[in-house]
N, C-alpha and C. Protein backbone atom coordinates (compact mmCIF):
# COMPACT_ATOMS: atom_id res chain seq x y z
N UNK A 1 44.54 -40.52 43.78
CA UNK A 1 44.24 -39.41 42.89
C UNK A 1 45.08 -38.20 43.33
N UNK A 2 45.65 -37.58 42.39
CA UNK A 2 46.70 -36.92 42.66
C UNK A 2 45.53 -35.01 43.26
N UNK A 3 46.28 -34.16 43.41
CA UNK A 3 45.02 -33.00 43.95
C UNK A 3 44.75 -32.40 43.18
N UNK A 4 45.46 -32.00 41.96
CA UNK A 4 45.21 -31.42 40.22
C UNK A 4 43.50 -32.30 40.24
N UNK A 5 43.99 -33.39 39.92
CA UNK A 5 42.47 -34.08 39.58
C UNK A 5 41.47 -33.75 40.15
N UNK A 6 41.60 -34.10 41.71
CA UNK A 6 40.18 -33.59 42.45
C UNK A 6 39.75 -32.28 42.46
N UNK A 7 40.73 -31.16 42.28
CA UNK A 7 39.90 -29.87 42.18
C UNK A 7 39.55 -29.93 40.76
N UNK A 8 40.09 -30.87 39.69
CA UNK A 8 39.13 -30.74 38.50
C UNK A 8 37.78 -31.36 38.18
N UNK A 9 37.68 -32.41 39.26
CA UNK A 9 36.60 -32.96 39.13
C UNK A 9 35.61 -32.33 39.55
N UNK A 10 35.82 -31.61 40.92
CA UNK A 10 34.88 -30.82 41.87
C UNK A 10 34.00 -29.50 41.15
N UNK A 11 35.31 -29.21 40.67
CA UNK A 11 35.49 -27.92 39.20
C UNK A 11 34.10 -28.34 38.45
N UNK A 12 34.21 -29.28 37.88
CA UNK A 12 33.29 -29.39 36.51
C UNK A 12 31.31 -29.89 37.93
N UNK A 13 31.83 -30.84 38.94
CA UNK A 13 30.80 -31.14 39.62
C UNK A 13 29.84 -29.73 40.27
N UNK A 14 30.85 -28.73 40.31
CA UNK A 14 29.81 -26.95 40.73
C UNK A 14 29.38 -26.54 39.41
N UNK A 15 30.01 -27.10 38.25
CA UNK A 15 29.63 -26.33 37.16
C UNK A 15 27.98 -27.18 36.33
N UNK A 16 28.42 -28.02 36.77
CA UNK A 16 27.15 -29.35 36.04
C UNK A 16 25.80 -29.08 37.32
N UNK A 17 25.79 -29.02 38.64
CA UNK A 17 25.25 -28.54 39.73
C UNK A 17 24.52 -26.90 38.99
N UNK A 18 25.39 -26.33 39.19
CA UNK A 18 24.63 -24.94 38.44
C UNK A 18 24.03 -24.68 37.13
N UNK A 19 24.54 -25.92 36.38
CA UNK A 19 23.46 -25.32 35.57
C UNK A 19 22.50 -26.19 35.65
N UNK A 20 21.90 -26.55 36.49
CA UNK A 20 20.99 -27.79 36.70
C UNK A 20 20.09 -26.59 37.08
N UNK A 21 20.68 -26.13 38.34
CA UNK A 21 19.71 -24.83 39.08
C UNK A 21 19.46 -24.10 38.09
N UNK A 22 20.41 -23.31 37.65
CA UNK A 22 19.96 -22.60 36.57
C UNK A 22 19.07 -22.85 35.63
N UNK A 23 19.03 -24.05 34.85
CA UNK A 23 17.74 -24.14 33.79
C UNK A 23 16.42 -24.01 34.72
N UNK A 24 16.77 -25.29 35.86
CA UNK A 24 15.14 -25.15 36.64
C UNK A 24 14.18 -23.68 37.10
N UNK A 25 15.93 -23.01 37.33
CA UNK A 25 15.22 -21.36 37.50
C UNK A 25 14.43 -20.54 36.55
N UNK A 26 14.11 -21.49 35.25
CA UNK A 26 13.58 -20.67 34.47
C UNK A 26 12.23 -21.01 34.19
N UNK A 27 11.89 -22.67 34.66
CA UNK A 27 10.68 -22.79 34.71
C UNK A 27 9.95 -23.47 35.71
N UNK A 28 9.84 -22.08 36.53
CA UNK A 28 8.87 -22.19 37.18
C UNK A 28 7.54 -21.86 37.66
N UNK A 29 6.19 -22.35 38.07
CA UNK A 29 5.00 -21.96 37.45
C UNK A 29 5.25 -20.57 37.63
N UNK A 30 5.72 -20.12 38.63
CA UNK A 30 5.48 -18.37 38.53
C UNK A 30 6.24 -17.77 37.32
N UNK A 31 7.23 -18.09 37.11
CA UNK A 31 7.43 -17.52 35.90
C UNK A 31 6.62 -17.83 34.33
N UNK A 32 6.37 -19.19 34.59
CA UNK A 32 5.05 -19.51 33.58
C UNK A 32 4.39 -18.48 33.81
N UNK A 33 3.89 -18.18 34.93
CA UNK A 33 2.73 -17.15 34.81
C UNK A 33 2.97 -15.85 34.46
N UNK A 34 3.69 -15.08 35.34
CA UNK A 34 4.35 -14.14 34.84
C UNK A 34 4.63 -13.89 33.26
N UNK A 35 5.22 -15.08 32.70
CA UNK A 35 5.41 -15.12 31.03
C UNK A 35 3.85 -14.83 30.56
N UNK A 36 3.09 -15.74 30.86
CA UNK A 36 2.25 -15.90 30.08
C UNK A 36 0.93 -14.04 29.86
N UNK A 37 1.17 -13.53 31.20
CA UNK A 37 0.68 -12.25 31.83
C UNK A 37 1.88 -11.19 30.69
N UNK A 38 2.94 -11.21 30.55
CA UNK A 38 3.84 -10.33 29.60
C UNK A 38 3.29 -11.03 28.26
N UNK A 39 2.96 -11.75 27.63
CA UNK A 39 2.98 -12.13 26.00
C UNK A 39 1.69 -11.83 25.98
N UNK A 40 0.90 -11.65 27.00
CA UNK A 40 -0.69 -10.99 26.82
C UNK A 40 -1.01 -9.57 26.42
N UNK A 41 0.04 -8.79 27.40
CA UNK A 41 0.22 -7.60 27.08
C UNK A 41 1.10 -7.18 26.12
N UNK A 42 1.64 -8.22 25.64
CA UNK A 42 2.85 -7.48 24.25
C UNK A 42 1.98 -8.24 22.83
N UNK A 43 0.97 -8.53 23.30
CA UNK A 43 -0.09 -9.41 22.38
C UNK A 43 0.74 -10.44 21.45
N UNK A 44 1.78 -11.04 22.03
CA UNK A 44 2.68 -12.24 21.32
C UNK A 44 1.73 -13.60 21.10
N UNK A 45 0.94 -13.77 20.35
CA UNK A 45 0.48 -14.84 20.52
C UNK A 45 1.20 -16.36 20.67
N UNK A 46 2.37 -16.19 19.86
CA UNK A 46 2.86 -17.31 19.61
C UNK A 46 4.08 -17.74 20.89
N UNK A 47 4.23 -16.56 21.32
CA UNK A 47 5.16 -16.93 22.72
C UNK A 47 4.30 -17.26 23.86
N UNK A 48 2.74 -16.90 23.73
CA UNK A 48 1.78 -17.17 24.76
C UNK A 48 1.21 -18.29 24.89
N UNK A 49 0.83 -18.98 23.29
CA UNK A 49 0.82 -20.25 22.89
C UNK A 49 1.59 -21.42 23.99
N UNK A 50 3.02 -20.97 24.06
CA UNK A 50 3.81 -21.86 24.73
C UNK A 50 3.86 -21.74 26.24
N UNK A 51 3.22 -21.47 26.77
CA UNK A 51 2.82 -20.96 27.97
C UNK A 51 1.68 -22.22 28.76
N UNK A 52 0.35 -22.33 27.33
CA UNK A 52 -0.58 -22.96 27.67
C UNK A 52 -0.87 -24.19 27.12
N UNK A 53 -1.66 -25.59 27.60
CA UNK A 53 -1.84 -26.72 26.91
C UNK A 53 -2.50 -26.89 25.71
N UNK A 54 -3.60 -25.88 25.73
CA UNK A 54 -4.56 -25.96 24.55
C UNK A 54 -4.10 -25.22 23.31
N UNK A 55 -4.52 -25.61 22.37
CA UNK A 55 -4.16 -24.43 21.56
C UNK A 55 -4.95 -23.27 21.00
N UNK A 56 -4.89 -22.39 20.94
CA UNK A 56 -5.24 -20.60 20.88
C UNK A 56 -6.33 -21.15 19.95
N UNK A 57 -7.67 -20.49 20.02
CA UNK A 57 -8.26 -20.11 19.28
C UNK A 57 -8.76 -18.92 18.96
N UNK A 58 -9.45 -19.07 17.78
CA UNK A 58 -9.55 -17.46 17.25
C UNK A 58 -10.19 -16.43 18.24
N UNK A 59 -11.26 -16.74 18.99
CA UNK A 59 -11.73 -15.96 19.89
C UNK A 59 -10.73 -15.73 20.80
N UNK A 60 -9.66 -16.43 21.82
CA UNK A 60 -8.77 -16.28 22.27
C UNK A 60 -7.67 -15.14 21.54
N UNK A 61 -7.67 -15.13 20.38
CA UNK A 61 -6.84 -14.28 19.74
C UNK A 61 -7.83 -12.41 19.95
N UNK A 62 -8.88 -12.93 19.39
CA UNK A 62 -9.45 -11.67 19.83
C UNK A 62 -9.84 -11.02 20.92
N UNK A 63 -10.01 -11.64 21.91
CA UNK A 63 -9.86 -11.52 23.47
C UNK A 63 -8.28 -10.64 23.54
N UNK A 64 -7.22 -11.32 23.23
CA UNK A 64 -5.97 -10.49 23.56
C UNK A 64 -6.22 -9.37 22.77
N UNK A 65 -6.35 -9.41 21.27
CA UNK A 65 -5.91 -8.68 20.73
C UNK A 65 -6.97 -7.04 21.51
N UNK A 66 -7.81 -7.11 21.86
CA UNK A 66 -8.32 -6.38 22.78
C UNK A 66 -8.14 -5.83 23.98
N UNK A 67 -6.87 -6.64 24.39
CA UNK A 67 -5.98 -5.85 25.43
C UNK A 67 -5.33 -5.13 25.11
N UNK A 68 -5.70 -3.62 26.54
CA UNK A 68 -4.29 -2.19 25.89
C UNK A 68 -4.00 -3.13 27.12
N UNK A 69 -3.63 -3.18 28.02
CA UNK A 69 -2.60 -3.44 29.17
C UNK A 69 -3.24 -4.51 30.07
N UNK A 70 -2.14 -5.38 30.57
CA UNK A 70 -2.35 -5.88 31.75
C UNK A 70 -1.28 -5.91 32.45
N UNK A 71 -0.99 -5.95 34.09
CA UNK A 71 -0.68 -6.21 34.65
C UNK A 71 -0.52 -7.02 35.55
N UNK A 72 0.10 -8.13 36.58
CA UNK A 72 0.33 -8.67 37.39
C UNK A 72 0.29 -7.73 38.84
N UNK A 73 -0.53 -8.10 39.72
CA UNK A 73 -0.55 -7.32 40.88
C UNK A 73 0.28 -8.48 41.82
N UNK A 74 -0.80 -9.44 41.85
CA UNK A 74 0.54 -10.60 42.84
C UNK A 74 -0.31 -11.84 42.45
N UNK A 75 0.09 -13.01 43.05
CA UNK A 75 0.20 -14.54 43.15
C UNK A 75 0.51 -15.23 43.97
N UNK A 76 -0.36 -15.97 44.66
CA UNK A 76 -0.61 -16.71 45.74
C UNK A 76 -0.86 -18.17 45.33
N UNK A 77 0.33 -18.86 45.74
CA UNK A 77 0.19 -20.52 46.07
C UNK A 77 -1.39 -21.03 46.60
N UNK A 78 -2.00 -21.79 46.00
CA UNK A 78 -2.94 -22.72 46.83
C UNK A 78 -2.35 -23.45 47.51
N UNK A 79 -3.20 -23.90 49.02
CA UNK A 79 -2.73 -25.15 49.66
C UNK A 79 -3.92 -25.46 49.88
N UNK A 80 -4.83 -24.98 49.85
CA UNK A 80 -6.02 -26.03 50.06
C UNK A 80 -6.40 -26.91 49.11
N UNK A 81 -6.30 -27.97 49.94
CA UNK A 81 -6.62 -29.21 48.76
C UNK A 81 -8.28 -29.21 47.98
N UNK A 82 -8.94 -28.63 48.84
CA UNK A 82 -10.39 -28.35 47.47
C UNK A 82 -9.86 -28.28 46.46
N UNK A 83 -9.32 -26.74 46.36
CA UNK A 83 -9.06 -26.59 44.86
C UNK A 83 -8.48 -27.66 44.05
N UNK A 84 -7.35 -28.48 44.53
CA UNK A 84 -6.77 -29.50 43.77
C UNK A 84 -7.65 -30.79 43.67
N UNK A 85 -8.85 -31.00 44.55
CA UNK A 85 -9.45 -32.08 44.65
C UNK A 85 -10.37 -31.71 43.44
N UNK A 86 -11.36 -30.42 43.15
CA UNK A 86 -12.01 -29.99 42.34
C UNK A 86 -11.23 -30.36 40.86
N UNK A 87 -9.76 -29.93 40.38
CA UNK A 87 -9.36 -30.21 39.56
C UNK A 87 -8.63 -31.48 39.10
N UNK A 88 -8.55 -32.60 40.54
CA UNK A 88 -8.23 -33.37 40.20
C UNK A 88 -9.21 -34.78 39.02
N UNK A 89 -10.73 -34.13 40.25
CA UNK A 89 -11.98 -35.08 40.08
C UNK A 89 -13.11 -34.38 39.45
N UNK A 90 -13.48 -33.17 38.68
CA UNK A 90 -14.50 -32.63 38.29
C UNK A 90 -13.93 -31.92 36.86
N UNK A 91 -12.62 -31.13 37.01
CA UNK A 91 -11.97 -30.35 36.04
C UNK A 91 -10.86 -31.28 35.29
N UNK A 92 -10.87 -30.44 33.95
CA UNK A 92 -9.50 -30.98 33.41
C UNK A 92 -8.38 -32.39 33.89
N UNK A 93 -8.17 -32.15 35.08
CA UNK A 93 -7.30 -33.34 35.52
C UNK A 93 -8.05 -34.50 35.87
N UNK A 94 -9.40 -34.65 35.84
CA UNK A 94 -9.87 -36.06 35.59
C UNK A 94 -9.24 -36.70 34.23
N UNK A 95 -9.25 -36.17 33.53
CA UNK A 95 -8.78 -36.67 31.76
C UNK A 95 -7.60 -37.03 31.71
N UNK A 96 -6.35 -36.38 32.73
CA UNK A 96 -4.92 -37.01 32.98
C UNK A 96 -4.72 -37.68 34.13
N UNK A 97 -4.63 -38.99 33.56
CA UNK A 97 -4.55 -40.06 34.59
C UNK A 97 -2.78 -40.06 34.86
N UNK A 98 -2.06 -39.61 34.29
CA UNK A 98 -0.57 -39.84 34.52
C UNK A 98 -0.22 -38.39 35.73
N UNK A 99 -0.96 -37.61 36.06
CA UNK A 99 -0.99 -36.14 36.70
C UNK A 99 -0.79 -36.94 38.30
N UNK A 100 0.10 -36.49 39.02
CA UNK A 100 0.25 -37.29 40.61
C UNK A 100 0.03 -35.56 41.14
N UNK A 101 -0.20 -35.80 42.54
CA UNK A 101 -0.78 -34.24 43.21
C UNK A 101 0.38 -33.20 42.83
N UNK A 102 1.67 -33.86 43.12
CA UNK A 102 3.03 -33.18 42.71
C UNK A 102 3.03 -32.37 41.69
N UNK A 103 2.68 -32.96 40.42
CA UNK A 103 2.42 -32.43 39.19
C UNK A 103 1.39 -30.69 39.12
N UNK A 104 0.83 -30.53 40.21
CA UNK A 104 -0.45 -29.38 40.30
C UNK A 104 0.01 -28.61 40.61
N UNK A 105 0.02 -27.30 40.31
CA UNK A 105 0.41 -26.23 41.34
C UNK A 105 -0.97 -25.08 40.90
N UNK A 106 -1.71 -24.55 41.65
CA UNK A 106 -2.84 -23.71 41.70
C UNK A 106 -2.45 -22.28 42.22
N UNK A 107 -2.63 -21.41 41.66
CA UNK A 107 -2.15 -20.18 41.87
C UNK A 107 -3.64 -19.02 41.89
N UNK A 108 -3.92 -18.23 42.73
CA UNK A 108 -4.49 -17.00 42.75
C UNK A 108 -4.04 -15.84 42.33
N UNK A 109 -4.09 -15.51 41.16
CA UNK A 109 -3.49 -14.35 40.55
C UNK A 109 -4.80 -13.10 40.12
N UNK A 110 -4.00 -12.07 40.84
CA UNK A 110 -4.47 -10.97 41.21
C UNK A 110 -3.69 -10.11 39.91
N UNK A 111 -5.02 -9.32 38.84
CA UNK A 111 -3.93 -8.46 38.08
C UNK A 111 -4.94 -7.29 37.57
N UNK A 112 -4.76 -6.43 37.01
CA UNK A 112 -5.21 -5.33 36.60
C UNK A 112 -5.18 -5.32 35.04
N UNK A 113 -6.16 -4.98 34.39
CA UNK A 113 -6.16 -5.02 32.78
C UNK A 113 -7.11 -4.14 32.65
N UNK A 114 -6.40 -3.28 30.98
CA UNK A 114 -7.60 -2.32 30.39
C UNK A 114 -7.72 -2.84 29.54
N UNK A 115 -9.37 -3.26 29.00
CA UNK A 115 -9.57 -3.15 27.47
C UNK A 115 -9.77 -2.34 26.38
N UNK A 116 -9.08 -2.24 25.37
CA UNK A 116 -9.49 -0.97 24.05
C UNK A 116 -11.04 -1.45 24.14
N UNK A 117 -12.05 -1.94 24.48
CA UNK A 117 -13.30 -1.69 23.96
C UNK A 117 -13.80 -3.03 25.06
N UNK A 118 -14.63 -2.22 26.27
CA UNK A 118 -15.55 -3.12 27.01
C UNK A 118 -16.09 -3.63 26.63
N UNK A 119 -17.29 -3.43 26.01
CA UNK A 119 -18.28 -4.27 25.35
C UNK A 119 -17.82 -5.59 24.85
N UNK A 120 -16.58 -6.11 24.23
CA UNK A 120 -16.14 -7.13 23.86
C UNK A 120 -15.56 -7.46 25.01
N UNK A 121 -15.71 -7.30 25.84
CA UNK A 121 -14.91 -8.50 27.37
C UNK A 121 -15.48 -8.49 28.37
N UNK A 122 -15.56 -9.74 28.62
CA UNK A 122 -17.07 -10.65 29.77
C UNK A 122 -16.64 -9.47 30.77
N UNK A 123 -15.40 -9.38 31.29
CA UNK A 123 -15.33 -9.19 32.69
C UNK A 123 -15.61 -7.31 32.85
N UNK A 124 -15.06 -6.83 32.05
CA UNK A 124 -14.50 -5.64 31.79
C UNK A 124 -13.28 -5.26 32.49
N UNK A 125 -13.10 -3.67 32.15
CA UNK A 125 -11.51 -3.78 32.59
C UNK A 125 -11.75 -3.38 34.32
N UNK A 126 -10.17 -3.34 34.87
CA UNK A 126 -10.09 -3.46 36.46
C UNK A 126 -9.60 -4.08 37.00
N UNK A 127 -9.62 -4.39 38.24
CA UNK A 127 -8.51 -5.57 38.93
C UNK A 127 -9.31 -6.99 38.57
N UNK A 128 -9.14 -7.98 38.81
CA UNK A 128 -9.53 -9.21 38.53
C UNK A 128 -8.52 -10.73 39.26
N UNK A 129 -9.43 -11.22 39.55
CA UNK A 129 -8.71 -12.65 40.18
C UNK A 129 -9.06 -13.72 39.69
N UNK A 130 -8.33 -14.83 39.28
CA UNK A 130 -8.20 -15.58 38.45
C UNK A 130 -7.18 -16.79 39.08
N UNK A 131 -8.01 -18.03 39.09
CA UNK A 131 -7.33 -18.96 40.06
C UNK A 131 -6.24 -19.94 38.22
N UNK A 132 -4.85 -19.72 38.20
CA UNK A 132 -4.22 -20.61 37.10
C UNK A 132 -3.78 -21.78 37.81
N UNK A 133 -4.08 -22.82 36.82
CA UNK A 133 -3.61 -24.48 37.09
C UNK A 133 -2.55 -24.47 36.43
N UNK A 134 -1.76 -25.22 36.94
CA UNK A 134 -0.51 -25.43 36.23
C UNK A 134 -0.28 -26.58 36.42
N UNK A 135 0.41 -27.70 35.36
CA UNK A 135 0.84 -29.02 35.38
C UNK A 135 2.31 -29.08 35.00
N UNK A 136 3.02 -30.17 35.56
CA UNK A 136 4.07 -30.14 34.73
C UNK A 136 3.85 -31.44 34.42
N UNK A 137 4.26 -31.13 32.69
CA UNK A 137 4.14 -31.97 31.72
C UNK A 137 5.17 -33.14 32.04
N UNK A 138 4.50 -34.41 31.69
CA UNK A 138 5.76 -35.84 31.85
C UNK A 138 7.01 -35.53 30.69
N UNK A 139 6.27 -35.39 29.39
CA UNK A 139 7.29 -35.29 28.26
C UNK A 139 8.53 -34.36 28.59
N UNK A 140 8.34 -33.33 28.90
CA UNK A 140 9.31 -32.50 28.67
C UNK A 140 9.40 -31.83 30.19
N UNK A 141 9.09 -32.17 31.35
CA UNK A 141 8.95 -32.07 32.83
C UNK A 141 8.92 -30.18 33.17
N UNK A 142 8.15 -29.64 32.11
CA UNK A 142 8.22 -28.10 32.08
C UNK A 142 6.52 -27.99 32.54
N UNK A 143 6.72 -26.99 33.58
CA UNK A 143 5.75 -26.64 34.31
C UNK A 143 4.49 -25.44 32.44
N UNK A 144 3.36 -25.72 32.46
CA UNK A 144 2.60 -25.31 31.80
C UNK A 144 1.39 -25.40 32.51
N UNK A 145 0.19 -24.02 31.76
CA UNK A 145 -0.78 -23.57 32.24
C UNK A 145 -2.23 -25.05 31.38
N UNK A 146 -2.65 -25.37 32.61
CA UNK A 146 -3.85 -26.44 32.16
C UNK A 146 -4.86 -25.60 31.77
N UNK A 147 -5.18 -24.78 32.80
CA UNK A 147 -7.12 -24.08 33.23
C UNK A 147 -6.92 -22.91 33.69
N UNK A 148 -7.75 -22.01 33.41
CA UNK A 148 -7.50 -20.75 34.25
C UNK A 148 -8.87 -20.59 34.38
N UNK A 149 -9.41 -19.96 35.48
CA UNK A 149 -11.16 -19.54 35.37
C UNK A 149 -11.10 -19.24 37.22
N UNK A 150 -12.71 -19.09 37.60
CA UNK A 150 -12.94 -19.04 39.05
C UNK A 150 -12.72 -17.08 39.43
């Protein structure tokens, strides 16, 4: 192989390499989350939709639409396996038998939200913690929100 060739091959092998990284850089659960925490507060339903497994219902719609603001304070990885054992064998992920531990990622998210009108929201406004499940889907191997609660 003459050396024209090999720096063209190498050429296209950093370029096919990066964008490999690159797409993966875009979904990952924290940025799932993060996304899903911005389309709450810009009350996007339909970009928030894609965020989560279930689909939106109307009370869900009115829940957001009742948000003036939220914020993200921070997000913390689980490693204790409770939590994943709880959701593997009691929650949601009993029902997906194709889900391997790999597939889980459990997050503690810490965030701040005001509501236009307390009375309509369980928690009221303030800081709040909220443990999100995240799976990544077989079909389309994109990390998405299963459960959120706790």
């Amino acid at each position: 192989m003459n050396k024209k060739l090999k720096i063209i091959i190498i050429f296209f092998i950093f370029i096919i390499l990066g964008g490999v990284i690159f797409i993966k850089s875009f979904n990952t659960p924290e940025k799932v989350i993060k996304n899903h925490i911005k389309y709450k507060n810009t009350h996007n339903i339909k970009k928030l939709s894609s965020t989560i497994t279930d689909e939106i219902s109307d009370n869900y719609i009115e829940y957001v639409d009742n948000i003036e603001t939220i914020k993200l304070i921070n997000m913390e990885l689980q490693v204790d396996s409770n939590f994943y054992n709880i959701y593997i064998n009691g929650g949601k992920g009993r029902l997906r038998k194709d889900l391997s531990r790999d597939d889980i990622k459990i997050y503690t998210v810490n965030y701040y939200i005001k509501y236009k009108d307390d009375n309509k929201s369980v928690k009221g406004s303030g800081k709040h913690s909220t443990n999100y499940i995240l799976i990544k889907e077989k079909s389309s191997n994109k990390w998405i929100i299963d459960d959120m609660g706790g």
